[in-house]
PDB file of N, CA and C in Angstrom:
ATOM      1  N   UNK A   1     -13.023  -7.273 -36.013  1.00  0.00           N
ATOM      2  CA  UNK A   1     -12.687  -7.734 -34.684  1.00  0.00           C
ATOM      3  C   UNK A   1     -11.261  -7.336 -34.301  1.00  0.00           C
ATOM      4  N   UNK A   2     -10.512  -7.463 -35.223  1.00  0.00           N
ATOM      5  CA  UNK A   2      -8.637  -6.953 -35.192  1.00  0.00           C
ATOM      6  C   UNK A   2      -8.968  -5.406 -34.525  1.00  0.00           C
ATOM      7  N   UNK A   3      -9.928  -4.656 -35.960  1.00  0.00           N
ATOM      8  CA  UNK A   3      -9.973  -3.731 -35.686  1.00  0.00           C
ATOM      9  C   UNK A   3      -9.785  -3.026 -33.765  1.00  0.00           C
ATOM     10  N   UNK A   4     -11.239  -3.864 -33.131  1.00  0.00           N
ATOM     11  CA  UNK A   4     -11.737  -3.298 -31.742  1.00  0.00           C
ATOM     12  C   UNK A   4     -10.497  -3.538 -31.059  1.00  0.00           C
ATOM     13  N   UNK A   5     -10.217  -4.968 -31.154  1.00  0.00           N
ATOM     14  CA  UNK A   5      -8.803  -5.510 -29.987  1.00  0.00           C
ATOM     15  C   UNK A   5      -7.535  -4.565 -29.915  1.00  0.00           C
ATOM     16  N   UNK A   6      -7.172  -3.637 -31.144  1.00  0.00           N
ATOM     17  CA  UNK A   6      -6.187  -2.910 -31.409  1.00  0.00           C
ATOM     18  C   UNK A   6      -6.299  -1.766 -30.440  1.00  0.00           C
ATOM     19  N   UNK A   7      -7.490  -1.475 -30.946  1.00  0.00           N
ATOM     20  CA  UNK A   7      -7.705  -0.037 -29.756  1.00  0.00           C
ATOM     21  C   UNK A   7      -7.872  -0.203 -28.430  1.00  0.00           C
ATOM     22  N   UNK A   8      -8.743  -1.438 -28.081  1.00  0.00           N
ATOM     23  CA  UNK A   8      -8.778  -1.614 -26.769  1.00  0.00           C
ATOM     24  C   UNK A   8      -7.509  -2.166 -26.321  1.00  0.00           C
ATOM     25  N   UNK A   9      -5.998  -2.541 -27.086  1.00  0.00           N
ATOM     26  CA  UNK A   9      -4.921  -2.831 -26.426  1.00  0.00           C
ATOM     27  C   UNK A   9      -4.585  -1.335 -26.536  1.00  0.00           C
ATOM     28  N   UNK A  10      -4.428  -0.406 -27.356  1.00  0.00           N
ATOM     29  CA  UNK A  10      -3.481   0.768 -27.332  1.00  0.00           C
ATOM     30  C   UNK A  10      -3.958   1.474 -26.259  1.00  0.00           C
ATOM     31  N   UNK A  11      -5.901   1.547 -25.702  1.00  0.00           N
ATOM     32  CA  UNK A  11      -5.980   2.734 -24.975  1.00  0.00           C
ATOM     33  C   UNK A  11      -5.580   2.260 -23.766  1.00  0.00           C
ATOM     34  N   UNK A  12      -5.337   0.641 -23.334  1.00  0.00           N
ATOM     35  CA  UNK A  12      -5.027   0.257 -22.430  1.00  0.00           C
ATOM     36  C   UNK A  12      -3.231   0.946 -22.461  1.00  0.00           C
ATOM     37  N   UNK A  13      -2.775   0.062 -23.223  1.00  0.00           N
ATOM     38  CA  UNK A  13      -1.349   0.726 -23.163  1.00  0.00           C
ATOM     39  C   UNK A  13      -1.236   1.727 -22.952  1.00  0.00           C
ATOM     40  N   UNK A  14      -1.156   2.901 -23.247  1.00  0.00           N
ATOM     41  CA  UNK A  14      -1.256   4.120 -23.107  1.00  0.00           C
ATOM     42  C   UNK A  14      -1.435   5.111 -21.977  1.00  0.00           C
ATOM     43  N   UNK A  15      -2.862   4.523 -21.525  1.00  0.00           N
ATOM     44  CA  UNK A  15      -3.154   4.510 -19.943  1.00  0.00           C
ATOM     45  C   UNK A  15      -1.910   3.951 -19.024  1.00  0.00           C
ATOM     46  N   UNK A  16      -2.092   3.030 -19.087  1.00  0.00           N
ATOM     47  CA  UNK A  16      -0.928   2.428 -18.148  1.00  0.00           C
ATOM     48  C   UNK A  16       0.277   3.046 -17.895  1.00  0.00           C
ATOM     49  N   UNK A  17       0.869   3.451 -19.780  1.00  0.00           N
ATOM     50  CA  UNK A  17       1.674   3.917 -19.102  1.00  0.00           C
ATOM     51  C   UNK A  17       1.889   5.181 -18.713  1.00  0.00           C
ATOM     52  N   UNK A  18       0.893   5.937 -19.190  1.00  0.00           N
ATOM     53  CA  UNK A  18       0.646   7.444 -17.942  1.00  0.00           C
ATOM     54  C   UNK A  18       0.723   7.250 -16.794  1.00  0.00           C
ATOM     55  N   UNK A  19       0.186   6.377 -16.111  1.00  0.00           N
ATOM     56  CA  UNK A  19       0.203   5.533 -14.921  1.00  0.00           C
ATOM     57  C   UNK A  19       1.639   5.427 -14.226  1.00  0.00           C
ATOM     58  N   UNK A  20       1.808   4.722 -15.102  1.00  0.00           N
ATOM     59  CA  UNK A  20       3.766   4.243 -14.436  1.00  0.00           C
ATOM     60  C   UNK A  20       4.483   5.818 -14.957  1.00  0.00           C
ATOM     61  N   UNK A  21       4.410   6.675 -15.583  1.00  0.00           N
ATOM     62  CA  UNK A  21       4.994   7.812 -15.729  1.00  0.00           C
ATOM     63  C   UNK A  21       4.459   8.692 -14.538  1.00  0.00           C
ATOM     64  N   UNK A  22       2.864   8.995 -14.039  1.00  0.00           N
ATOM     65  CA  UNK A  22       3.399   9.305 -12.619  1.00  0.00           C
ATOM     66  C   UNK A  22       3.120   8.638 -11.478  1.00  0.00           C
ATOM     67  N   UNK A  23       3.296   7.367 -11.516  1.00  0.00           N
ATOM     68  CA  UNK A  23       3.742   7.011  -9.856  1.00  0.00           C
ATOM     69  C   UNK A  23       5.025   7.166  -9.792  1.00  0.00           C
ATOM     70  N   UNK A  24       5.930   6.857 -11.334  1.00  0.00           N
ATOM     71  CA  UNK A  24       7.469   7.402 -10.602  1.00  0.00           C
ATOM     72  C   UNK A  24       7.672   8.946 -10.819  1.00  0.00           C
ATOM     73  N   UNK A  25       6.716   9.481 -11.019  1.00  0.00           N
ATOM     74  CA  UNK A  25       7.355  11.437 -10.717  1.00  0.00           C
ATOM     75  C   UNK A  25       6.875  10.932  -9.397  1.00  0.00           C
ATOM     76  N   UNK A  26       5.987  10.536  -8.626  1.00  0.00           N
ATOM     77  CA  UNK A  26       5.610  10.761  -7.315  1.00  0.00           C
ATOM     78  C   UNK A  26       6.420  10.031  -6.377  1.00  0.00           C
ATOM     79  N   UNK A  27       7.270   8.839  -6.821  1.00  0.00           N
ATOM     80  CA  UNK A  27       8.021   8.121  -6.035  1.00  0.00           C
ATOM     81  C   UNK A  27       8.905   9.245  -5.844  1.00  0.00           C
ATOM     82  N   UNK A  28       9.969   9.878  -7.212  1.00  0.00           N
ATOM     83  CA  UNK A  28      10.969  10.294  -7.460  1.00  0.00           C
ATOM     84  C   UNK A  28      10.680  11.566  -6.154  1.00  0.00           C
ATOM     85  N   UNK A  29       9.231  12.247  -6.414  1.00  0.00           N
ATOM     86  CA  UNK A  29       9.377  13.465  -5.426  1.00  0.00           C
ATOM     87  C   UNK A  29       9.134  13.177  -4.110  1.00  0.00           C
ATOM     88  N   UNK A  30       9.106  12.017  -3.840  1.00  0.00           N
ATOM     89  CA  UNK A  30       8.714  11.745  -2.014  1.00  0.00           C
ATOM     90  C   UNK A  30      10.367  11.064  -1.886  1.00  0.00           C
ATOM     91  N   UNK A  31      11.149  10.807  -2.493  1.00  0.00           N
ATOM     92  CA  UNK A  31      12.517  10.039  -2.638  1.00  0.00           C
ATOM     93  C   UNK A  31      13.255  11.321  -1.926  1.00  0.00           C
ATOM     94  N   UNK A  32      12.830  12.021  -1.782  1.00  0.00           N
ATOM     95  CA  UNK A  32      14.009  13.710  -1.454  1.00  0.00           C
ATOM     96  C   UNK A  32      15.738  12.984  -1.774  1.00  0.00           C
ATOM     97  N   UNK A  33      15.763  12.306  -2.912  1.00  0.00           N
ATOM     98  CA  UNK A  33      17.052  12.379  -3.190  1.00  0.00           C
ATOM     99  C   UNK A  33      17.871  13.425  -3.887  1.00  0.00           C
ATOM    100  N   UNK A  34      18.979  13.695  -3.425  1.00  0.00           N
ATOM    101  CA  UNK A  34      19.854  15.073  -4.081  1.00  0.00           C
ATOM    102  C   UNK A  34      19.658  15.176  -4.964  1.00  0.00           C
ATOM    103  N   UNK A  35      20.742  14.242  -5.590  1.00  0.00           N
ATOM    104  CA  UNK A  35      20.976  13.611  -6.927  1.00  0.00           C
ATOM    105  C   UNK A  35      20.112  12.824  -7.500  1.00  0.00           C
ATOM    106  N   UNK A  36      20.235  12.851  -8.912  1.00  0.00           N
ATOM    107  CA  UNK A  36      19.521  11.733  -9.442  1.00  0.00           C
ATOM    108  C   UNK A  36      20.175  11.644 -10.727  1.00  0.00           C
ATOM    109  N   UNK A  37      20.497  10.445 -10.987  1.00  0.00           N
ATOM    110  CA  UNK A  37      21.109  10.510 -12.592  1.00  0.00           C
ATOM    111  C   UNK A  37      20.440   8.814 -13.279  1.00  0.00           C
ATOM    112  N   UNK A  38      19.850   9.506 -14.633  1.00  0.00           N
ATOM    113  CA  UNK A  38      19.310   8.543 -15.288  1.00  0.00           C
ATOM    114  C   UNK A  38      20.171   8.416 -16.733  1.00  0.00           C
ATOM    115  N   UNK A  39      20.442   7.289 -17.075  1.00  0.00           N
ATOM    116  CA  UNK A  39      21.132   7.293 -18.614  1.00  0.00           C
ATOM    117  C   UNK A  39      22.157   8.246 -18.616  1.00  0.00           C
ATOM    118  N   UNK A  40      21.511   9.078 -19.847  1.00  0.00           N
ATOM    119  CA  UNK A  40      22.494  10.599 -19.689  1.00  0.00           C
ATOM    120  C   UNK A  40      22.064  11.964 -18.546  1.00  0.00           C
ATOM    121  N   UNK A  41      21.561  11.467 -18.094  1.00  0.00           N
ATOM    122  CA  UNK A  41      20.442  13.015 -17.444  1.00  0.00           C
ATOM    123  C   UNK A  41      20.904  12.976 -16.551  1.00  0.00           C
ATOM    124  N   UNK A  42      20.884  14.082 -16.051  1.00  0.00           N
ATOM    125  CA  UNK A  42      21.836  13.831 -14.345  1.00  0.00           C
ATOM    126  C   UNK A  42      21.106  15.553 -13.548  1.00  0.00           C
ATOM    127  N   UNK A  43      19.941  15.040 -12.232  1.00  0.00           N
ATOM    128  CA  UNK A  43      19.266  16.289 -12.089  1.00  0.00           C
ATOM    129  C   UNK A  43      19.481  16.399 -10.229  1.00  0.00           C
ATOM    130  N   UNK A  44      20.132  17.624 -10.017  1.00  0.00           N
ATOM    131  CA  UNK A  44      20.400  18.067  -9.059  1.00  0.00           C
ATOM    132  C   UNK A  44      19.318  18.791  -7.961  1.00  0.00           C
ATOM    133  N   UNK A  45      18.624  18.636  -6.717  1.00  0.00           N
ATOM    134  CA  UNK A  45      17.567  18.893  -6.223  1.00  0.00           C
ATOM    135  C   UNK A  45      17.931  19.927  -5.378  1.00  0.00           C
ATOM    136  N   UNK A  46      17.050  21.006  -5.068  1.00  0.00           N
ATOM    137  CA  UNK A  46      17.032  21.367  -3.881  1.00  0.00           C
ATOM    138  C   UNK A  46      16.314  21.075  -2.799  1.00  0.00           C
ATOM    139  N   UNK A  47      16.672  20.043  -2.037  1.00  0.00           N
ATOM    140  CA  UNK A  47      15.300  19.154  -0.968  1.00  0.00           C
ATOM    141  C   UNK A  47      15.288  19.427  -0.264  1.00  0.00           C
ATOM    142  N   UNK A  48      16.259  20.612   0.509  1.00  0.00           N
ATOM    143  CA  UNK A  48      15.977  21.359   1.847  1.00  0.00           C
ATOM    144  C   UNK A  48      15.000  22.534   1.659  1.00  0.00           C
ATOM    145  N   UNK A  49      14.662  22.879   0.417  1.00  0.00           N
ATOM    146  CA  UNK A  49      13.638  23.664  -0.055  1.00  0.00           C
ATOM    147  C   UNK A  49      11.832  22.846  -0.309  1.00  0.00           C
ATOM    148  N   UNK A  50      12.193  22.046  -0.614  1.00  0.00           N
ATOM    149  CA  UNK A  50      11.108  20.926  -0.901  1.00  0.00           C
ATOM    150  C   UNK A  50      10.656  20.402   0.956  1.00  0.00           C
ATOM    151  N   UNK A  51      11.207  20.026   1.549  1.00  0.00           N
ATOM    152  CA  UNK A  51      10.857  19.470   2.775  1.00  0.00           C
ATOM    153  C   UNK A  51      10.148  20.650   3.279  1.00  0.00           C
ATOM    154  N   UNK A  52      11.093  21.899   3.223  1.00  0.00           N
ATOM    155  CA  UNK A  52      10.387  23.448   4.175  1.00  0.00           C
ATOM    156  C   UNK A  52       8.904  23.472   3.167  1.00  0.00           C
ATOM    157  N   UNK A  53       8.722  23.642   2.373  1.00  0.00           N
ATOM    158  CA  UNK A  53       7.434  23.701   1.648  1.00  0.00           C
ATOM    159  C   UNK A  53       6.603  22.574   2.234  1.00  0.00           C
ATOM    160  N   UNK A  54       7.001  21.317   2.301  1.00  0.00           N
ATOM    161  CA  UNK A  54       6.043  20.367   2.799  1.00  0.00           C
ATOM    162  C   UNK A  54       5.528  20.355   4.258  1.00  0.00           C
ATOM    163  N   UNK A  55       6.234  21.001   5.098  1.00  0.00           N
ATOM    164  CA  UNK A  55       6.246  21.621   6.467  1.00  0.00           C
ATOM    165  C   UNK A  55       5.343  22.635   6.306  1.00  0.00           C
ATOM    166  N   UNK A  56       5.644  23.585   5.561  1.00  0.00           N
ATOM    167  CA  UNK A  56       4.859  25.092   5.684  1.00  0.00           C
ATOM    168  C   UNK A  56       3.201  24.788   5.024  1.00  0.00           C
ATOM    169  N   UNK A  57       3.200  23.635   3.921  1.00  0.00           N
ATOM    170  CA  UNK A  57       2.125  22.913   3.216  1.00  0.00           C
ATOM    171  C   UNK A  57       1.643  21.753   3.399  1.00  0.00           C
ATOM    172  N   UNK A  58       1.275  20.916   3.989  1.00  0.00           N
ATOM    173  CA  UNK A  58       1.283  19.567   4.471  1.00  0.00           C
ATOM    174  C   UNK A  58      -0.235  18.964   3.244  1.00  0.00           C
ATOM    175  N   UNK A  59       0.639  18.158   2.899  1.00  0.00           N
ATOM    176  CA  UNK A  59      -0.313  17.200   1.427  1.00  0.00           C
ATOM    177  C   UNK A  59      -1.356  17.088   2.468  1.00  0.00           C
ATOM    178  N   UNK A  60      -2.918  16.894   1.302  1.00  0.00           N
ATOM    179  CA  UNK A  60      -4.126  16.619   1.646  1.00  0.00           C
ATOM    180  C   UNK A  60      -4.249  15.442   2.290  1.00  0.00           C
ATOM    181  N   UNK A  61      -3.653  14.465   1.992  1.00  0.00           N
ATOM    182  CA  UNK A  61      -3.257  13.116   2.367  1.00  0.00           C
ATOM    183  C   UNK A  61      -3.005  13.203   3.683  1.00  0.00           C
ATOM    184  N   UNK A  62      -1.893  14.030   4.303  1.00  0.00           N
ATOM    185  CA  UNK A  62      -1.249  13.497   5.744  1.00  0.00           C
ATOM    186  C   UNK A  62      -2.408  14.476   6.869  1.00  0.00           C
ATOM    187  N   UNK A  63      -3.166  14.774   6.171  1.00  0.00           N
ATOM    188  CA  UNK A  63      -4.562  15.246   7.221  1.00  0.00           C
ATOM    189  C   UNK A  63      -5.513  14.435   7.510  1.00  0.00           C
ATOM    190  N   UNK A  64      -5.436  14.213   8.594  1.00  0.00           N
ATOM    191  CA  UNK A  64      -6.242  12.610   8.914  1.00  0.00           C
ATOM    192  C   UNK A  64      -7.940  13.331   9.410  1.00  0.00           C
ATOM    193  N   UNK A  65      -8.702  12.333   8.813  1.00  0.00           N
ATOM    194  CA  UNK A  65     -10.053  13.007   8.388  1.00  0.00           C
ATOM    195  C   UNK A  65     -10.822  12.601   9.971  1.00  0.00           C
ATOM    196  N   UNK A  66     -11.826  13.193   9.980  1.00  0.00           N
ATOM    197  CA  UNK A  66     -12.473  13.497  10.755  1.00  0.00           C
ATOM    198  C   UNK A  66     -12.923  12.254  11.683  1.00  0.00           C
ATOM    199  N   UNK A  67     -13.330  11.887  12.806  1.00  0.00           N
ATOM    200  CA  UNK A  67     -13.658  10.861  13.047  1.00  0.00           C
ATOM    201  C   UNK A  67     -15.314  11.038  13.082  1.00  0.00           C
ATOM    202  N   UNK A  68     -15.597   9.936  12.320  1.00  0.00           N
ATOM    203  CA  UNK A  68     -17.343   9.995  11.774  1.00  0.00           C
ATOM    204  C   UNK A  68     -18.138   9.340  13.021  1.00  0.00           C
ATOM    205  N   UNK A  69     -17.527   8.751  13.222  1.00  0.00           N
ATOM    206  CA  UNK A  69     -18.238   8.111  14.516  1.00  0.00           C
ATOM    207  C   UNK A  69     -18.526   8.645  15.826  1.00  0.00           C
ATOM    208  N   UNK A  70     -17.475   9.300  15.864  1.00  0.00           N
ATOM    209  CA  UNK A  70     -17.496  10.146  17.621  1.00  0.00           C
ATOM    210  C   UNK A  70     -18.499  10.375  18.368  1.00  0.00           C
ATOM    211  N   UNK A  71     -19.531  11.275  17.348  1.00  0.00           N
ATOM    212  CA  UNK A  71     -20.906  11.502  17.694  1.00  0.00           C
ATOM    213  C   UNK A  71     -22.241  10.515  17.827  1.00  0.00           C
ATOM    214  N   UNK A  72     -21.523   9.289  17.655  1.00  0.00           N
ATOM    215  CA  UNK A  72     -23.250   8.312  17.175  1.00  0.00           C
ATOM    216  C   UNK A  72     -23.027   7.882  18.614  1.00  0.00           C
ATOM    217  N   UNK A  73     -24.463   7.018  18.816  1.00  0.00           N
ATOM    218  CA  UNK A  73     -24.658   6.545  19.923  1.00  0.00           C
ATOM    219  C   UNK A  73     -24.273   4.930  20.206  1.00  0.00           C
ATOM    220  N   UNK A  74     -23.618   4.182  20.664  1.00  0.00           N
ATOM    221  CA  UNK A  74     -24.048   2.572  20.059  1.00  0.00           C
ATOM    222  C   UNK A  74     -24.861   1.962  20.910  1.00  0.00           C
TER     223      UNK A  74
END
């Protein structure tokens, strides 16, 4: 019984925290902050390059889907 609970806590753990590893790459890359310095790490952006890409590329997301309804009758 130790045995099952172990694994079913680690694959949970694990998961999760893939999880929280990228919602913050995805926070960090919608953040268009310059700078960023963590602990020792200290990472410099180019976000006037990043914004023109998101302009010239627009995420799947900010395409607003079709309206399904338009066509029915009520």
């Amino acid at each position: 019984m130790a045995v099952e609970m172990s694994e079913v806590f680690w694959t949970f753990f694990i998961t999760s925290m893939i999880g929280l590893l990228l919602k913050g790459g995805s926070m960090l890359y919608k953040s268009k902050c310059k700078t960023v310095e963590c602990c020792c790490i200290k990472v410099d952006r180019d976000v006037d390059a990043e914004v023109k890409a998101d302009v010239a590329e627009p995420h799947p997301k900010a395409i607003a889907p079709p309206n399904l309804m338009s066509g029915m009758a009520v």
